[in-house]
Protein backbone atom coordinates (compact mmCIF):
# COMPACT_ATOMS: atom_id res chain seq x y z
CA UNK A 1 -22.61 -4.16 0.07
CA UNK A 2 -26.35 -4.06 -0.57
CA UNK A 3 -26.65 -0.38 0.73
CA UNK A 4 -23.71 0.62 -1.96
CA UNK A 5 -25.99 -0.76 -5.10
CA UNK A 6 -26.60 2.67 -6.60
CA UNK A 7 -22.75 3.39 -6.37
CA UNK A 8 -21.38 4.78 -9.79
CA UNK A 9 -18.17 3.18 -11.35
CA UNK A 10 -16.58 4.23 -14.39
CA UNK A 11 -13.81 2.32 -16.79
CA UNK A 12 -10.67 3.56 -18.22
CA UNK A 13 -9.70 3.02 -21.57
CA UNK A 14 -7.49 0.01 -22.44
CA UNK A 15 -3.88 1.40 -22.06
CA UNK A 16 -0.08 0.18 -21.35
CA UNK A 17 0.40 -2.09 -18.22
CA UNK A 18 2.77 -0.67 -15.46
CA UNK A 19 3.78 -3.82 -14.31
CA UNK A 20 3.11 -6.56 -17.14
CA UNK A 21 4.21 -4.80 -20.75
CA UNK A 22 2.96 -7.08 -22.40
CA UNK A 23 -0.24 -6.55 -21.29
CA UNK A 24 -3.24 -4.13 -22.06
CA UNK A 25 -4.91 -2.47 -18.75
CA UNK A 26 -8.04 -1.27 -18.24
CA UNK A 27 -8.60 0.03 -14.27
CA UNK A 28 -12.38 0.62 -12.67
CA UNK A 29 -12.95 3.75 -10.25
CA UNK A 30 -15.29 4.98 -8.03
CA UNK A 31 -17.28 7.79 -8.90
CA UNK A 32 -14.66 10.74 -7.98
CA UNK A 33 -18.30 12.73 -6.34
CA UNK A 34 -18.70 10.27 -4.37
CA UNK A 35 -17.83 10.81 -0.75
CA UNK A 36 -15.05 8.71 0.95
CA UNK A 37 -16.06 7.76 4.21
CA UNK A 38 -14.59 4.88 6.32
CA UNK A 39 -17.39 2.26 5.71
CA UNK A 40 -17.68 2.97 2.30
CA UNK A 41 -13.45 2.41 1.89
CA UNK A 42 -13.53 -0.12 4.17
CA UNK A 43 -16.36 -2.31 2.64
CA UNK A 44 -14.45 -1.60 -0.96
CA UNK A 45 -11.31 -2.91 0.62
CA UNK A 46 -13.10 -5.95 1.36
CA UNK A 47 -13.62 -6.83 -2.18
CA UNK A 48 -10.03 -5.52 -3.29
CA UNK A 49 -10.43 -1.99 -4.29
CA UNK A 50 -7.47 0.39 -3.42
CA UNK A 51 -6.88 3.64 -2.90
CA UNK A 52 -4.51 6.68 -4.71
CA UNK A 53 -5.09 10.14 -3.32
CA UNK A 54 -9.13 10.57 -3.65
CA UNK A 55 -9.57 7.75 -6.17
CA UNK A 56 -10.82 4.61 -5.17
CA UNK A 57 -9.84 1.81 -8.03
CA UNK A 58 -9.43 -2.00 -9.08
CA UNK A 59 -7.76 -3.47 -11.87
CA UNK A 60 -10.49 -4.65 -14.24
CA UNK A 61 -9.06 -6.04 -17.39
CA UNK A 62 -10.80 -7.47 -19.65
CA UNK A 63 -8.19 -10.84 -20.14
CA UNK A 64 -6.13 -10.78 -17.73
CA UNK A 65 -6.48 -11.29 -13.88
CA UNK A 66 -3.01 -11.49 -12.48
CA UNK A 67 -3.59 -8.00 -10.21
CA UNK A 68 -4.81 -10.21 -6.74
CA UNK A 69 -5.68 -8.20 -3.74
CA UNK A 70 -3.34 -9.44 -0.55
CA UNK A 71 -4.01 -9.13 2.88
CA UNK A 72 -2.16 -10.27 6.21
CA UNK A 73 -3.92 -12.11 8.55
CA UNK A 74 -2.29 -10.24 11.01
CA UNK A 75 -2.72 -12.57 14.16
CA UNK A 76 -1.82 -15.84 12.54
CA UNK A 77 1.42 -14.11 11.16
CA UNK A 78 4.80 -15.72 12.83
CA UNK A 79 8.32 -14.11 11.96
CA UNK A 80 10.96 -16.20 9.78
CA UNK A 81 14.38 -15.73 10.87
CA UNK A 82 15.15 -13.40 8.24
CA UNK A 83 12.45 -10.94 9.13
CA UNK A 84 13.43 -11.55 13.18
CA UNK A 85 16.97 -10.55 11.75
CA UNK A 86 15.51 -7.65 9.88
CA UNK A 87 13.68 -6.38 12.67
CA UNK A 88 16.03 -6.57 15.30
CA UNK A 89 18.35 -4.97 13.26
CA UNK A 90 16.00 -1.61 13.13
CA UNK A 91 14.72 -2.02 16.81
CA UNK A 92 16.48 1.53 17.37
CA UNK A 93 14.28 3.27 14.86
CA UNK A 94 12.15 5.73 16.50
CA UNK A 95 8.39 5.53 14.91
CA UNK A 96 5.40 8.64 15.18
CA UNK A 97 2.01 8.78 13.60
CA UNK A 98 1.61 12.36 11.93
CA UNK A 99 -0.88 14.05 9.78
CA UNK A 100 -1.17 13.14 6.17
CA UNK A 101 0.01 17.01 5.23
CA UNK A 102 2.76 18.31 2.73
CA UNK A 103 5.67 18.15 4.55
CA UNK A 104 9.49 19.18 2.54
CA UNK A 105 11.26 16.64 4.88
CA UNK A 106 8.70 14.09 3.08
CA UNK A 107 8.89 14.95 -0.32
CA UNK A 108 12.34 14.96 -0.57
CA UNK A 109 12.64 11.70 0.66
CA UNK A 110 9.96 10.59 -1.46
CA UNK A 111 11.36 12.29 -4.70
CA UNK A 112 15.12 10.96 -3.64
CA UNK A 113 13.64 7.23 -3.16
CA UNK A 114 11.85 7.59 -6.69
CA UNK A 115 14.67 9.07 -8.61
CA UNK A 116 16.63 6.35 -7.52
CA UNK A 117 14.65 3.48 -7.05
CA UNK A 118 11.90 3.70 -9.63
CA UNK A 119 13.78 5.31 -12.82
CA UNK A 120 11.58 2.86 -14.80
CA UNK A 121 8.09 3.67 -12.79
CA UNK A 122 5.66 5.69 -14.68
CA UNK A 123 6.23 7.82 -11.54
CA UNK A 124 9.47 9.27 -12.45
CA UNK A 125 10.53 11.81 -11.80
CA UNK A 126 8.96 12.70 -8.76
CA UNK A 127 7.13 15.98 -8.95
CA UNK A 128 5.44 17.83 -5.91
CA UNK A 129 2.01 18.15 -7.64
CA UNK A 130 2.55 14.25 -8.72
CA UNK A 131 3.34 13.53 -4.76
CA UNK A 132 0.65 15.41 -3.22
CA UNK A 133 -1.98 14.13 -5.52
CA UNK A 134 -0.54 10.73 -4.72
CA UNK A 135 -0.33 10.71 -0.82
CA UNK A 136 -1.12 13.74 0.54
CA UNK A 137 -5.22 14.71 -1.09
CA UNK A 138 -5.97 11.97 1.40
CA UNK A 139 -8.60 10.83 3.81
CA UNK A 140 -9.99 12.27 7.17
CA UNK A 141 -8.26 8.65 8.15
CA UNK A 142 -5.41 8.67 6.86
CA UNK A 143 -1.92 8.55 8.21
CA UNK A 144 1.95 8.82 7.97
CA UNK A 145 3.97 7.06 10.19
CA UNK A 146 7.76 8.33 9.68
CA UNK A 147 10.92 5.74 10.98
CA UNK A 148 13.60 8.35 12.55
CA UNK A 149 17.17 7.29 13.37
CA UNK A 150 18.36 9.87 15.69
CA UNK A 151 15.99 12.18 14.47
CA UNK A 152 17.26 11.68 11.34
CA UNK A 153 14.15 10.57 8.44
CA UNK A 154 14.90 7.38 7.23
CA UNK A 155 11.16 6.13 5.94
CA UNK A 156 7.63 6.71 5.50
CA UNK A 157 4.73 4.93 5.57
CA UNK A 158 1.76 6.32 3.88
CA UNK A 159 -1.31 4.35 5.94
CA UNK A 160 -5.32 4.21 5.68
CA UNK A 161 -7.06 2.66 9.50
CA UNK A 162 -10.28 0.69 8.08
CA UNK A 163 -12.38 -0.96 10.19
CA UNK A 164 -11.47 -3.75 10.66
CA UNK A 165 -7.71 -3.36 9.20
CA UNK A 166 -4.52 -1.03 8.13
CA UNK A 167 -4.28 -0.38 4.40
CA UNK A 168 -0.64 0.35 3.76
CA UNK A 169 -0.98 2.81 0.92
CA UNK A 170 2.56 3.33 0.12
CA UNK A 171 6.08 3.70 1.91
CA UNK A 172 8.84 4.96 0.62
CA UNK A 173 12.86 5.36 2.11
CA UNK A 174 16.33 6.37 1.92
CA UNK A 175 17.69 4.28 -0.43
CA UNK A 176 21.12 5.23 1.34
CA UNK A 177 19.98 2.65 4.14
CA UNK A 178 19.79 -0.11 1.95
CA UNK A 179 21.78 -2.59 4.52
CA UNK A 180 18.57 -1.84 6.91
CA UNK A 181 15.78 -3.33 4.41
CA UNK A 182 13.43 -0.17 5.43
CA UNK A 183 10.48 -1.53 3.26
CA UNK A 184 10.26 -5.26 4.91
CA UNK A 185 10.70 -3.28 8.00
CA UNK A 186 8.01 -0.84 7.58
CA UNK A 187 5.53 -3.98 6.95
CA UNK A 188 6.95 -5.77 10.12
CA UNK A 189 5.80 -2.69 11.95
CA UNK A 190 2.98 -2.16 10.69
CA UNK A 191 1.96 -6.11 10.94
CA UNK A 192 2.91 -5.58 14.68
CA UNK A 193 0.75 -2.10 15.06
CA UNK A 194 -2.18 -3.45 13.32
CA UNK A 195 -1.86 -6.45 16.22
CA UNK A 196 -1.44 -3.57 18.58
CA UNK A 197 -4.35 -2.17 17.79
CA UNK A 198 -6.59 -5.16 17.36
CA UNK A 199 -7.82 -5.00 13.55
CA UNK A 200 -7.30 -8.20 12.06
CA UNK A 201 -5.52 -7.33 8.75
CA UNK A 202 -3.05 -5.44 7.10
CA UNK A 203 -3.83 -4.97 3.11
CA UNK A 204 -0.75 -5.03 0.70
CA UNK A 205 -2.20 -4.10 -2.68
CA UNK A 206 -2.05 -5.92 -5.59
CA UNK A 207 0.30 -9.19 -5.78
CA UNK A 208 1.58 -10.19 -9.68
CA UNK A 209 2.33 -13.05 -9.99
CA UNK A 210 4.57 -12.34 -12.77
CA UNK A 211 6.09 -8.64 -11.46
CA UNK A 212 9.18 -9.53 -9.91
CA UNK A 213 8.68 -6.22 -7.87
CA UNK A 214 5.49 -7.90 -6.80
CA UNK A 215 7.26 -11.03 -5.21
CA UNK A 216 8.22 -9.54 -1.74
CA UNK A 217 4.18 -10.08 -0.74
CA UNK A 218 4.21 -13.26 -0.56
CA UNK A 219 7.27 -13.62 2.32
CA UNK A 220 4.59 -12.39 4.56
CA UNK A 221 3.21 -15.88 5.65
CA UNK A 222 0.29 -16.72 6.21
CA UNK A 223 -1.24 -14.06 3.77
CA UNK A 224 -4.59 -14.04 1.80
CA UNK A 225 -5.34 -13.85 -1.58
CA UNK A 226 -8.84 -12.48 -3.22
CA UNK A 227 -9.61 -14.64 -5.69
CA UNK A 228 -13.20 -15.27 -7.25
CA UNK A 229 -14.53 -13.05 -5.08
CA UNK A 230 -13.02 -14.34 -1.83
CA UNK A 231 -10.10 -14.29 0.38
CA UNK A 232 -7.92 -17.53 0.41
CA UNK A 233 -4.97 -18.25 2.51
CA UNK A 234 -2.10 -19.11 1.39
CA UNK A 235 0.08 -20.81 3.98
């Protein structure tokens, strides 16, 4: 990260946790002028930066820590029963790689899953400009992978391909399919194409301890956790 010392960062002003209400947050980005090139993303990823639309961020609070980066170790991952159970169950879902453009068919998944599923995310109600600022002002390598069911589009997976791993930026679903547990799915698959494609990690986001939303990370086993600075495996 020596080459990256003249990089600009700038802080946000204290303001209301998404996740932990309780909690004042405070959030670190890149310099928005700065271009986002692979190595650049790739090397922040490293040290647990994310990204949202051309922002490139990390939770930097000034007393409170409990945002920890999580990563799969993709080729030490083994399937519990319940996931085998999972995926069998969507083996028939038909997968493609596509262009991170505006597509209708994708928003209106994505607003239905948010007006249903998130009522009490600081992302509803879905908008377009809200959307396309999220997912689709993207990267040159960035990617959606939709999940059809006889051509019908049951999920999306909103995905970055770093060097040496997938960044799984966001999925969303029909929440109409709930029997199918889409989202586990969507991580099974994308554990599996990361494999495929030999990059050694697949990077969840943020894990909170706390965030019962948050919880689902950790079923992924064995999966990494960046804390002081380095990633530690938690079996």
């Amino acid at each position: 990260m020596s080459q990256y010392k003249n990089l600009k960062f700038y802080a946000t002003q204290p303001h209301e946790c998404s996740y932990l209400p309780e909690e004042q947050a405070t959030t670190l980005f890149l310099d928005p002028e700065t271009p986002l090139g692979k190595e650049l993303c790739s090397d922040l990823a490293d040290i647990g930066f994310r990204r949202s639309g051309q922002h490139i961020y990390r939770p930097h609070c000034s007393r409170c820590r409990a945002c920890i980066p999580a990563r799969i170790p993709v080729d030490a991952f083994q399937m519990r029963r319940a996931q085998r159970k999972t995926w069998n169950r969507n083996s028939t879902l038909m997968v493609a790689k596509v262009s991170a453009d505006f597509q209708d068919e994708h928003y209106l998944l994505y607003e239905k899953y948010i007006n249903q599923c998130h009522q009490d995310g600081d992302m509803y109600p879905a908008t377009i400009e809200q959307y396309t600022t999220f997912l689709v002002e993207s990267t040159e390598f960035s990617s959606f992978y939709e999940f059809r069911l006889d051509g019908q589009l049951l999920a999306v997976s909103v995905v970055d391909h770093l060097r040496s791993s997938l960044s799984a930026i966001y999925t969303f679903y029909d929440p109409g399919f709930s029997q199918r547990s889409l989202g586990r799915y969507c991580i099974l698959w994308l554990i599996a194409e990361a494999r495929k494609l030999n990059l050694p990690y697949l990077h969840l986001g943020y894990w909170i301890r706390n965030c019962q939303k948050m919880n689902y990370k950790l079923e992924y086993r064995p999966v990494e956790l960046f804390i002081s600075q380095k990633w530690q495996q938690l079996k």
